[in-house]
Structures are given as C-alpha cells and as structure tokens.
C-alpha atoms as a PDB file:
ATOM      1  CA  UNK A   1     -34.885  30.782  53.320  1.00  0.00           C
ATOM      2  CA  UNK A   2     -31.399  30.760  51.928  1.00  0.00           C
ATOM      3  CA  UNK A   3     -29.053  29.872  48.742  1.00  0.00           C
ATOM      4  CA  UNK A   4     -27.279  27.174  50.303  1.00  0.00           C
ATOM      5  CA  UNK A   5     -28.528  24.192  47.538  1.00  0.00           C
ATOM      6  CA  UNK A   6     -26.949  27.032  44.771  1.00  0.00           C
ATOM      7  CA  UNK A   7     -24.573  24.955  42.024  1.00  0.00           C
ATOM      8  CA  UNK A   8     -24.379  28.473  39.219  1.00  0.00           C
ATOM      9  CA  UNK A   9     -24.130  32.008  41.059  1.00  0.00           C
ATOM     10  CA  UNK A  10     -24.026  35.347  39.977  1.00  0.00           C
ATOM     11  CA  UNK A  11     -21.626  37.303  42.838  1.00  0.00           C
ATOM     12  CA  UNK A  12     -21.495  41.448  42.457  1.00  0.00           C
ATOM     13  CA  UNK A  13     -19.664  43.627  43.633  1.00  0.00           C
ATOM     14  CA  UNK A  14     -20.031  47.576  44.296  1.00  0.00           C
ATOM     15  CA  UNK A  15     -17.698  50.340  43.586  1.00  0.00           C
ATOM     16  CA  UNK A  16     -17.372  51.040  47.237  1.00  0.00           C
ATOM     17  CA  UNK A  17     -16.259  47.645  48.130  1.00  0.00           C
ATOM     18  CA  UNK A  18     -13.653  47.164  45.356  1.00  0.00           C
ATOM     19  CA  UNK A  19     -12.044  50.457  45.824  1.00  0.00           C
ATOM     20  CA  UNK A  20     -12.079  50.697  49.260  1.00  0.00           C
ATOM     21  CA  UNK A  21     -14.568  53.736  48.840  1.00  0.00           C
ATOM     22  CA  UNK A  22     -12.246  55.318  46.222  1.00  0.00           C
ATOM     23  CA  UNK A  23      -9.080  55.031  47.819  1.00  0.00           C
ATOM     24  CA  UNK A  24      -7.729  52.468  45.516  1.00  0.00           C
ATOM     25  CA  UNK A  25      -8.734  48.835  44.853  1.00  0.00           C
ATOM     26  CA  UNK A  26      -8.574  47.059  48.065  1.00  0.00           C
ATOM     27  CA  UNK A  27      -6.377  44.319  47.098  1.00  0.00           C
ATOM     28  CA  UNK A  28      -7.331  42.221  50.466  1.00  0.00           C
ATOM     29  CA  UNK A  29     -11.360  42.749  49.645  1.00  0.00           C
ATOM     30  CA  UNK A  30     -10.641  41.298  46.179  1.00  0.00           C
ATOM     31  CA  UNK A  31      -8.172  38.262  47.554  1.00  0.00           C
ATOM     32  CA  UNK A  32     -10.460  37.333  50.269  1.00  0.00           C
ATOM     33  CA  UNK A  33     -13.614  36.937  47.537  1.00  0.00           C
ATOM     34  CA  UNK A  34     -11.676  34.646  45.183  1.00  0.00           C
ATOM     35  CA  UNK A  35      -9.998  32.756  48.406  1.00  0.00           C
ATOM     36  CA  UNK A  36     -14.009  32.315  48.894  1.00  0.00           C
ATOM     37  CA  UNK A  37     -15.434  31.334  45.317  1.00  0.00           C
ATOM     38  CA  UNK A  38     -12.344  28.780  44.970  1.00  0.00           C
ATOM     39  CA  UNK A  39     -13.380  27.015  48.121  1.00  0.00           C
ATOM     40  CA  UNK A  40     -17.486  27.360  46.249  1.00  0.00           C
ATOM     41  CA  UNK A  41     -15.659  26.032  43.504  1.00  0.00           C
ATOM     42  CA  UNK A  42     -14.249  22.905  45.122  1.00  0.00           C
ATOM     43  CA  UNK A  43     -17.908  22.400  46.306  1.00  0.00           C
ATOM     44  CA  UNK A  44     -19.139  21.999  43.430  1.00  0.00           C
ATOM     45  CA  UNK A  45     -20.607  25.597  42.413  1.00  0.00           C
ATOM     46  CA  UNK A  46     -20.026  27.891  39.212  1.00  0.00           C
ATOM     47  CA  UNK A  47     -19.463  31.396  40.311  1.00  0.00           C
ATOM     48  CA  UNK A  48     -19.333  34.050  37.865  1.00  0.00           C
ATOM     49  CA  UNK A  49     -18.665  37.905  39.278  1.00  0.00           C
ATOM     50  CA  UNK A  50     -19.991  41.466  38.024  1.00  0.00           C
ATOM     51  CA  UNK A  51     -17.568  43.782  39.079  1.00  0.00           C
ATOM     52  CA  UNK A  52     -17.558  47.790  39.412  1.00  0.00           C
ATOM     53  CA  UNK A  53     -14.953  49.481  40.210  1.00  0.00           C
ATOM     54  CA  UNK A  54     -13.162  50.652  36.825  1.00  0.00           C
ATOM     55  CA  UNK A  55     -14.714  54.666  36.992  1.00  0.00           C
ATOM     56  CA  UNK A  56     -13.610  54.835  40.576  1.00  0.00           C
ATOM     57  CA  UNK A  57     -10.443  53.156  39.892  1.00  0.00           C
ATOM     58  CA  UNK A  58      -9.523  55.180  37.126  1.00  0.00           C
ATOM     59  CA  UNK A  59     -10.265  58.300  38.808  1.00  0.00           C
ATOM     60  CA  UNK A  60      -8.088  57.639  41.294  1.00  0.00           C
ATOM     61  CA  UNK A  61      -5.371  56.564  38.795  1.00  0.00           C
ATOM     62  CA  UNK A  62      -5.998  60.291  37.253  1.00  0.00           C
ATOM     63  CA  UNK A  63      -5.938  61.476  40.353  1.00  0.00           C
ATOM     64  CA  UNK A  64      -9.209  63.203  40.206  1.00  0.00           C
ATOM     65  CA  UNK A  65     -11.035  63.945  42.863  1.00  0.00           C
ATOM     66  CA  UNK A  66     -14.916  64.177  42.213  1.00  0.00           C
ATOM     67  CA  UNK A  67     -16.641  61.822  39.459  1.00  0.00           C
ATOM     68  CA  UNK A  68     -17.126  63.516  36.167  1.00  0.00           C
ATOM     69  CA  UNK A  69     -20.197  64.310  34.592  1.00  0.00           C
ATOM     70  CA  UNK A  70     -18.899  64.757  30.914  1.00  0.00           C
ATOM     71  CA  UNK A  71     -19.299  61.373  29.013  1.00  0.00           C
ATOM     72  CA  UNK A  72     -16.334  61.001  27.656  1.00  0.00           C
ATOM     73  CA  UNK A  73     -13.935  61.449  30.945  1.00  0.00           C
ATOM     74  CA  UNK A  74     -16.629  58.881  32.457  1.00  0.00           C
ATOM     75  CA  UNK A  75     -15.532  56.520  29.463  1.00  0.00           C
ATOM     76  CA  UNK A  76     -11.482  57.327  29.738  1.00  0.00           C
ATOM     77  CA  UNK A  77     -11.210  56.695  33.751  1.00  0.00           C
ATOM     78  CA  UNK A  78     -13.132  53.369  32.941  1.00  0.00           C
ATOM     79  CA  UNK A  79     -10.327  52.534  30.344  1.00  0.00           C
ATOM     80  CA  UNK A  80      -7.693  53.388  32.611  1.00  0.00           C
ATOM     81  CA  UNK A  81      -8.955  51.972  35.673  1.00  0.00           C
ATOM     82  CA  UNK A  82     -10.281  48.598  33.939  1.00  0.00           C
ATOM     83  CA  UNK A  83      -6.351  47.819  33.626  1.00  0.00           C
ATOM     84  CA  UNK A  84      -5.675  47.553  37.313  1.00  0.00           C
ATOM     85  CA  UNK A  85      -9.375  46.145  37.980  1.00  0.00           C
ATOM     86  CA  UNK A  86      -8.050  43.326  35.768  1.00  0.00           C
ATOM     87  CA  UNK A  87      -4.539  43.019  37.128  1.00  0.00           C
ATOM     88  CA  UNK A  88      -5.683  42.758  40.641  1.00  0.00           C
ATOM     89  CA  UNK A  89      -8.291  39.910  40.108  1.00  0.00           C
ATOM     90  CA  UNK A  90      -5.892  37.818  37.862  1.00  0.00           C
ATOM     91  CA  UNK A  91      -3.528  37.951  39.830  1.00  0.00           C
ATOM     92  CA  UNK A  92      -5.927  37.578  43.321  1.00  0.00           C
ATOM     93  CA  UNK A  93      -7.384  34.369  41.410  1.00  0.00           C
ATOM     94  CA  UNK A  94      -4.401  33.106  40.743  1.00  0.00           C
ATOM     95  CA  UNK A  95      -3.397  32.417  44.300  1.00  0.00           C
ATOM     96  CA  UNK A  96      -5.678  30.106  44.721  1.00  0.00           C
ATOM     97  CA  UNK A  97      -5.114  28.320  42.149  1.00  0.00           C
ATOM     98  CA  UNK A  98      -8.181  29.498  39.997  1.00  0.00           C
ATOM     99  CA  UNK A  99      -7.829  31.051  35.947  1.00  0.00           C
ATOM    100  CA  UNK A 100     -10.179  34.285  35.411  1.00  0.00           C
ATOM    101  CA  UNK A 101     -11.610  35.479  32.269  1.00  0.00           C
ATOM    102  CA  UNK A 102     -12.615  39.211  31.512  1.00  0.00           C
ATOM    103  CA  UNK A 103     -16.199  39.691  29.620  1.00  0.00           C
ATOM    104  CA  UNK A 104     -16.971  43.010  29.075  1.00  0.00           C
ATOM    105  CA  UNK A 105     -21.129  43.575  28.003  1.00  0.00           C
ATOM    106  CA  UNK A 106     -23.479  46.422  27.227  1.00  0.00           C
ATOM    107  CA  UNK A 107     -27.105  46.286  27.656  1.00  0.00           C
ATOM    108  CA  UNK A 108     -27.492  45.941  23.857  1.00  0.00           C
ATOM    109  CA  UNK A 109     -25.109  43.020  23.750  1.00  0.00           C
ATOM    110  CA  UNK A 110     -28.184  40.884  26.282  1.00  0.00           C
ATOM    111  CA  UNK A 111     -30.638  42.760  24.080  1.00  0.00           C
ATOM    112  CA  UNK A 112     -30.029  41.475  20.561  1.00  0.00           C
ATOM    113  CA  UNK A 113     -30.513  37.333  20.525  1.00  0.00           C
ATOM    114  CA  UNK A 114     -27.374  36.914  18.072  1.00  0.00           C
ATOM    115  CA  UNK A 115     -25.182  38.815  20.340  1.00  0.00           C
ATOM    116  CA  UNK A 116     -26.698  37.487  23.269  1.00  0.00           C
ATOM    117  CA  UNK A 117     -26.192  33.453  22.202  1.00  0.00           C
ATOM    118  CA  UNK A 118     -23.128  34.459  21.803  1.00  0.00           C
ATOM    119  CA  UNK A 119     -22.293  35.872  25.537  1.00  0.00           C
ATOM    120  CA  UNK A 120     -24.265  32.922  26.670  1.00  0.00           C
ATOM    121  CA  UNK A 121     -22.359  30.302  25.004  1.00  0.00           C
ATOM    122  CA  UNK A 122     -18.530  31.614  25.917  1.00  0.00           C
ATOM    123  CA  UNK A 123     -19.383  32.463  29.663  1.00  0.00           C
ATOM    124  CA  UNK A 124     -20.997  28.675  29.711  1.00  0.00           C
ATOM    125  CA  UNK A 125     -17.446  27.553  27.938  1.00  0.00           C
ATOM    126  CA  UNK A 126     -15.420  29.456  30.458  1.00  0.00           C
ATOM    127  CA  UNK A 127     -17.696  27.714  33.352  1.00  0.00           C
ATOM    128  CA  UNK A 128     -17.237  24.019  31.599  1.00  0.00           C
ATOM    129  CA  UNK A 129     -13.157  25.183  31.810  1.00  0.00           C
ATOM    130  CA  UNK A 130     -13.273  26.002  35.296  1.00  0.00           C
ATOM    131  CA  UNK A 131     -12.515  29.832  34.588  1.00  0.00           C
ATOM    132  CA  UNK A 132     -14.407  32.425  36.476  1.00  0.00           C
ATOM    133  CA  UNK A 133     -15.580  35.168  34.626  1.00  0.00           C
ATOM    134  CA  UNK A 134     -15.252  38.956  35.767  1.00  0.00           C
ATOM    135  CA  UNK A 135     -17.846  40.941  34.097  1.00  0.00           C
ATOM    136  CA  UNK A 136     -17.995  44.817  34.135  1.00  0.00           C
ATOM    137  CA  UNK A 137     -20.236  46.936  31.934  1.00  0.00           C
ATOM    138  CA  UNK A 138     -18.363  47.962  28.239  1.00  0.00           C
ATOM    139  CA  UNK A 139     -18.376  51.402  29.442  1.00  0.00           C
ATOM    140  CA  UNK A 140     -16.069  52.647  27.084  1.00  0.00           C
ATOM    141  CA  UNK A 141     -18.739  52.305  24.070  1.00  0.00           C
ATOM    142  CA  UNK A 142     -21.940  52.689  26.244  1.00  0.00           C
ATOM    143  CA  UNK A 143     -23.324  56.529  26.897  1.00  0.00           C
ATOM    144  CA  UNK A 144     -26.753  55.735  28.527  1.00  0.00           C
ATOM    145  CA  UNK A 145     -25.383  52.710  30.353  1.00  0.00           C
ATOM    146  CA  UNK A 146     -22.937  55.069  32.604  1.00  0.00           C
ATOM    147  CA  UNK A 147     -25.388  58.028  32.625  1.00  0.00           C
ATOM    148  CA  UNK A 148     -28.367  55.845  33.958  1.00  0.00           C
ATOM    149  CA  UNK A 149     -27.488  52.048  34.383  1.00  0.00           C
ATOM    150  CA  UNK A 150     -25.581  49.913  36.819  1.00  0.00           C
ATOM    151  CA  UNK A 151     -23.703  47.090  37.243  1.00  0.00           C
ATOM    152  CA  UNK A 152     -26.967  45.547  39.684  1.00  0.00           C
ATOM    153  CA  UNK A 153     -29.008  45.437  36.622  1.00  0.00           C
ATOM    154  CA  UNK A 154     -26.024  43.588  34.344  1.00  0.00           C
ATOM    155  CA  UNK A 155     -25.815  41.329  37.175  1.00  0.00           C
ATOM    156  CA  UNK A 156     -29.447  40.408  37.066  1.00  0.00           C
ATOM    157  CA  UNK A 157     -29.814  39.978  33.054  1.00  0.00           C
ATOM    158  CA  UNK A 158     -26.088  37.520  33.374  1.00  0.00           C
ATOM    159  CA  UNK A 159     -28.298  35.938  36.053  1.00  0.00           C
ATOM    160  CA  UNK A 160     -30.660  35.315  33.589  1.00  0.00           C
ATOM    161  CA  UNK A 161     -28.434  34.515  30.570  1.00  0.00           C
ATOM    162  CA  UNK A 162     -26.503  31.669  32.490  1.00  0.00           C
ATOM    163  CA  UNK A 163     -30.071  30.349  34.185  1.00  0.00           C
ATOM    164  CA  UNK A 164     -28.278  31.261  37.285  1.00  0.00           C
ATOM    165  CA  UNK A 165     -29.917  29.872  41.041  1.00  0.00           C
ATOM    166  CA  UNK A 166     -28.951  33.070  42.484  1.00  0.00           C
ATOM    167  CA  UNK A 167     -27.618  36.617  42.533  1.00  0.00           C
ATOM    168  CA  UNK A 168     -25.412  37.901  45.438  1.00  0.00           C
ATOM    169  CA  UNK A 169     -25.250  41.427  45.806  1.00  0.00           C
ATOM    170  CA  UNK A 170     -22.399  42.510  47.774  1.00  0.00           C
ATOM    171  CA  UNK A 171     -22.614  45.996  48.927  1.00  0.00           C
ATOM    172  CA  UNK A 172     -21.262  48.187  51.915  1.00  0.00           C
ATOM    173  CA  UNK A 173     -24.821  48.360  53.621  1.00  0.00           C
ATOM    174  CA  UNK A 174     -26.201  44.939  55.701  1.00  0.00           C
ATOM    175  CA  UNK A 175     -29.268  44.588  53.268  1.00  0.00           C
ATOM    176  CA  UNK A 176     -32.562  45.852  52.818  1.00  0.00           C
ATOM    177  CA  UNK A 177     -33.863  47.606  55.755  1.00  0.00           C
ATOM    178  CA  UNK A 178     -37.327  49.272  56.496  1.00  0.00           C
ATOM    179  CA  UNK A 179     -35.832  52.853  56.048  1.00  0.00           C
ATOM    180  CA  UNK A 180     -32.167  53.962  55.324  1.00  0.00           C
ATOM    181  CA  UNK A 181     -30.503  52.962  58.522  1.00  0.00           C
ATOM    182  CA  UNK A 182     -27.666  55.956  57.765  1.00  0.00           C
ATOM    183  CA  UNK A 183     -30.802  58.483  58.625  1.00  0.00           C
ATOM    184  CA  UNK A 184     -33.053  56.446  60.758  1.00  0.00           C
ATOM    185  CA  UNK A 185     -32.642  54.730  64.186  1.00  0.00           C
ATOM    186  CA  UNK A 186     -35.667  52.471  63.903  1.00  0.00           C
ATOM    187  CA  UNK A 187     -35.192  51.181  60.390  1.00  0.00           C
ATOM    188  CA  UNK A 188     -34.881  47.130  60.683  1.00  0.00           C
ATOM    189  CA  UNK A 189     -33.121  45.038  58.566  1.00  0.00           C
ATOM    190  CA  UNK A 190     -35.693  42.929  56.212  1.00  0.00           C
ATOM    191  CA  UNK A 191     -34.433  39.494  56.244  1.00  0.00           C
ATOM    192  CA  UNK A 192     -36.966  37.860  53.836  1.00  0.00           C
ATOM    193  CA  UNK A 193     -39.248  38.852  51.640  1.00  0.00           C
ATOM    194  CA  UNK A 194     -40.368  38.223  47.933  1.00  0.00           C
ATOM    195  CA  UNK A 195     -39.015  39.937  44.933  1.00  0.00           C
ATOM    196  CA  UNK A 196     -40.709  42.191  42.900  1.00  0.00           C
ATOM    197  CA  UNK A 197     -42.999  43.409  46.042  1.00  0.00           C
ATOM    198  CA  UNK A 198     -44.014  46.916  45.403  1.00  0.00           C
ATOM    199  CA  UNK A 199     -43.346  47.628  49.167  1.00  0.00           C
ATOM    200  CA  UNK A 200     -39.874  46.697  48.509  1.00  0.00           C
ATOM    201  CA  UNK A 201     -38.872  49.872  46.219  1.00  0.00           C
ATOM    202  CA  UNK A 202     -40.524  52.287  48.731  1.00  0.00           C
ATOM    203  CA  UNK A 203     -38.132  51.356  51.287  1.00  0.00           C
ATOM    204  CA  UNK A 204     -35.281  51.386  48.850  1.00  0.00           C
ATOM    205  CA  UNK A 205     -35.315  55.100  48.187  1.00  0.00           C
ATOM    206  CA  UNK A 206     -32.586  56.387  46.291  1.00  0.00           C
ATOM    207  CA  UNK A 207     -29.129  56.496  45.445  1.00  0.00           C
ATOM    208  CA  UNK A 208     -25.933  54.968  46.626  1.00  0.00           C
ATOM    209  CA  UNK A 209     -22.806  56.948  47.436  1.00  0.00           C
ATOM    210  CA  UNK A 210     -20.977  59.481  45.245  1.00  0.00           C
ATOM    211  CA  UNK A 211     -18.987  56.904  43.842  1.00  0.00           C
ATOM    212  CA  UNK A 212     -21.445  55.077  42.377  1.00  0.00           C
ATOM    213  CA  UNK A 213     -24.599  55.125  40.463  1.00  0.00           C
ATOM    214  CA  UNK A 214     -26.820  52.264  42.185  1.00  0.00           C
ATOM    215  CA  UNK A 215     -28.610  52.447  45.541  1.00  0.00           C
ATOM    216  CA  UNK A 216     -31.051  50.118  47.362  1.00  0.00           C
ATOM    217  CA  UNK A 217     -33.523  50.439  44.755  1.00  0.00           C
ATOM    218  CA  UNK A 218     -31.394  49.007  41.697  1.00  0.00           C
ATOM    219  CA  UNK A 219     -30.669  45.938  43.923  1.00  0.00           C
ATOM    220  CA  UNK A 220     -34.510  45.554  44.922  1.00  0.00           C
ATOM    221  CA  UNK A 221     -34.906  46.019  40.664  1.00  0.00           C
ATOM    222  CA  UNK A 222     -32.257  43.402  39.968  1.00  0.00           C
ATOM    223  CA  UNK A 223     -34.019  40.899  42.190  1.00  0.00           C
ATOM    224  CA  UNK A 224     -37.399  41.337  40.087  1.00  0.00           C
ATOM    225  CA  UNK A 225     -35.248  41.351  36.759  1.00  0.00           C
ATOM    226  CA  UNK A 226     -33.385  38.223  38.379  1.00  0.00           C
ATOM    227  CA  UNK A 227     -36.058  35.594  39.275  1.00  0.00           C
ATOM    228  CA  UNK A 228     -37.708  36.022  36.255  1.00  0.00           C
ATOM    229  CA  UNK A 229     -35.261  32.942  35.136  1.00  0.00           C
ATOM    230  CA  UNK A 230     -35.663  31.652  38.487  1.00  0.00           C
ATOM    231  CA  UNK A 231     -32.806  33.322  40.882  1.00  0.00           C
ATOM    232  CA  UNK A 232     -33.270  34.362  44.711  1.00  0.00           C
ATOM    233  CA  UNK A 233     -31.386  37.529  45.254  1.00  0.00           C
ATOM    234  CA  UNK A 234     -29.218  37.951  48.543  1.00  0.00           C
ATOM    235  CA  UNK A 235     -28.254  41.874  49.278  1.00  0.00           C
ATOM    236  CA  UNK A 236     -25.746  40.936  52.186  1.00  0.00           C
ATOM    237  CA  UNK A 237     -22.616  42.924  53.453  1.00  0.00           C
ATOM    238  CA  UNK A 238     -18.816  42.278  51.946  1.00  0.00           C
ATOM    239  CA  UNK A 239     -17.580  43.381  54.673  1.00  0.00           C
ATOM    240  CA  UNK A 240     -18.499  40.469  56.505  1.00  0.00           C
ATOM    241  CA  UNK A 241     -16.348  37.349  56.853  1.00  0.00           C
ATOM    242  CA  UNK A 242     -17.041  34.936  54.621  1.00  0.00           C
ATOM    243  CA  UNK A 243     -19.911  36.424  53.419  1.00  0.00           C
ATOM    244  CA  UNK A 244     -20.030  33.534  50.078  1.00  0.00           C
ATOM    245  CA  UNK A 245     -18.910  30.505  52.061  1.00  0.00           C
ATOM    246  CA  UNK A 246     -21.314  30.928  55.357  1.00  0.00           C
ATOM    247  CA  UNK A 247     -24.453  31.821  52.593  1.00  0.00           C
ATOM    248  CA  UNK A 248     -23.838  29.052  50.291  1.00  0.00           C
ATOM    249  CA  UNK A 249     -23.772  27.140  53.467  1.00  0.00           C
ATOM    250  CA  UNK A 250     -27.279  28.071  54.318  1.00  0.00           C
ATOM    251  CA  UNK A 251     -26.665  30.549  57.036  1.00  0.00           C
ATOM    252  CA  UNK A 252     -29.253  33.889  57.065  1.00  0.00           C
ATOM    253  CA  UNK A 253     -26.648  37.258  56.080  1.00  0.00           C
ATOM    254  CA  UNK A 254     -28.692  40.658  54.911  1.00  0.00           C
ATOM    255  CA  UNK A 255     -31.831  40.423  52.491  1.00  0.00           C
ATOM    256  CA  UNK A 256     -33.189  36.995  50.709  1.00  0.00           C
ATOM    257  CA  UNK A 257     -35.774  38.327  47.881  1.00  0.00           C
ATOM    258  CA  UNK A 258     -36.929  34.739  46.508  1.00  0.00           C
ATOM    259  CA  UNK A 259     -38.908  34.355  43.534  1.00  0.00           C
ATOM    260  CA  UNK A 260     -42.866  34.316  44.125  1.00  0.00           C
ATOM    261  CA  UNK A 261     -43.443  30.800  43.166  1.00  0.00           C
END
C-alpha cells in the first residue's frame, strides 16, 4: 500500500520541521524538500505544499521565547515571520530551477463556494504554469483558526479542493504508532491502516509540541477529511532522506491511511 502511482500531491509541513524546533527556519530542511518536489516534478507530478512555520518564525524574529496566548501577538509574529517563511522557499525553489507562488487561506475562504472556486481555479493555474504553491493559514485575519485549527486540517480541505491523490504529512515523529512512542517502549509503528477508523484517534492522543498546535490526532482527522475526495494520507518522518522521492517511488515510510473503498 503506497502513493507511488500519485500525479497531484498535497506535501505539509510542521512547525517543528521548518524551524528547526524554533531555532530558526532550517534553510537545509526547506532546500532539500524543493531539491525533492523538482525531481517529482520532472516525473510528472503536481506538488503543492502547506507550510507552518510563520508563528514560530516570527517569534523567534521577536525574539520571544514562549508562544503567546493573546490573539493579536499570535497574529503579529505570523506577519513577521511569514516574510522570511517566504524568502527562504523562493529563494530554496529557485535553485532548482522551480517558480513558487504564496496562497494564503482561511477556513472560511474553502467554506464559501464563490471564494472557494476561486482558490480552486488559481492554485489549478499556478499547477498548469509549473509554479508550486506554498500555502499557510491567513493567520493574520483568522482568530479561531490560530486558537483551535491547524495547518493538517488546511492541508486536507486543499487536498480536497485540487482532487488531490494524496496528502503527505511531514512531521518530526515516524508515523502513527500504537501509543506515543516518546512515553511508551512497546508502542509500534502502524504501517497501514484505513482512514477514518475510530481506533485510529484513540491512539493519536493529544497534542504536538509547544510550538505547535497539531498532534497525532489532527493528522489521523486530516486523513478522514482527506479521502473524502479520494486521497491516501502518508504521516512519514522529514527527517528522513528523501522522504518524497523514495514514497512517490512506492517504498513503505511511516503511516498509509487509504480511503475505505
């Protein structure tokens, strides 16, 4: 069970990863990923990322230290951080050769059909150009987004606006495992399963590091949000070499939540 027949993917990225865990974006991660989707690219496949990162970039930019909890200081270290987020992909992209686009959505933008036709048909433009998109949440207009949502569920619902084949979760744990392996010797990683299995959010628990608001459970809830249009979900490592190239070429890495077809 893998991804490998793929031509349209959804690729996101934690806070975690593109930071470095908060200690600045890590400028190698975010090279390595687009030396990756412009080889996908050359195969053939559309790749379109969801990236975090802005929050945690910004508060590093501001030099604070712990994440905010006031709205508003949420919504200025995302406006100050999305400038370097941007920088650093444009010019990581660029390297190889590939031109990046930024698309910045909200929940209500994929909620209201006018709004959402009209996401829909410029990230299918940008596609048709060869561009790759790099879509973050608006956070500097959203409240509840920041407060409650994540960039796992965005992911899933641009999965579903592009009729995307699959969503790849990149995230600093291996995948889904039977407990949370940080706390628990014996919990296995689950290599297959299918998505929207009740089982699946039990073992997900809860929340993700301090830099970031999504855990296990937001990824096992993107995968049931995701193959609703269709997608299989991988939850695999980025730390792991050529995490994109080796899983579009078939090979097994972390979690593969297919649809239940």
């Amino acid at each position: 069970m893998g991804i490998q027949n793929a031509k349209r993917i959804v690729v996101k990225v934690g806070s975690s990863l593109v930071t470095n865990n908060g200690e600045g974006l890590d400028h190698a991660a975010i090279t390595n990923w687009a030396e990756q989707v412009a080889g996908l690219q050359k195969s053939g496949c559309e790749v379109l990322m969801v990236s975090s990162g802005a929050i945690a970039e910004g508060m590093q930019r501001l030099a604070w230290t712990q994440r905010p909890t006031e709205i508003h200081q949420l919504q200025a270290a995302a406006a100050v951080g999305q400038m370097g987020l941007v920088q650093v992909y444009e010019s990581s992209f660029a390297r190889f050769g590939l031109r990046s686009a930024q698309v910045l959505l909200t929940n209500a933008d994929l909620a209201n059909s006018e709004r959402n036709a009209n996401a829909k048909a410029t990230l299918t433009t940008l596609l048709q150009l060869g561009v790759v998109p790099i879509i973050n949440e608006n956070d500097t207009v959203v409240t509840d987004e920041i407060k409650f949502g994540d960039n796992d569920h965005l992911a899933a619902l641009v999965a579903n606006l592009v009729s995307a084949d699959a969503l790849v979760i990149l995230t600093d744990q291996g995948g889904l495992y039977t407990a949370d392996p940080r706390k628990d010797a014996n919990a296995s990683l689950v290599a297959n399963a299918i998505a929207g299995d009740p089982n699946l959010e039990t073992m997900a628990g809860g929340a993700g590091s301090a830099l970031s608001k999504g855990g296990m459970l937001t990824k096992v809830l993107a995968a049931k949000t995701a193959m609703a249009t269709g997608a299989s979900t991988v939850i695999a490592s980025g730390h792991e070499p050529g995490v994109l190239t080796r899983l579009l070429a078939g090979e097994p890495i972390g979690t593969c939540l297919k649809p239940n077809t």
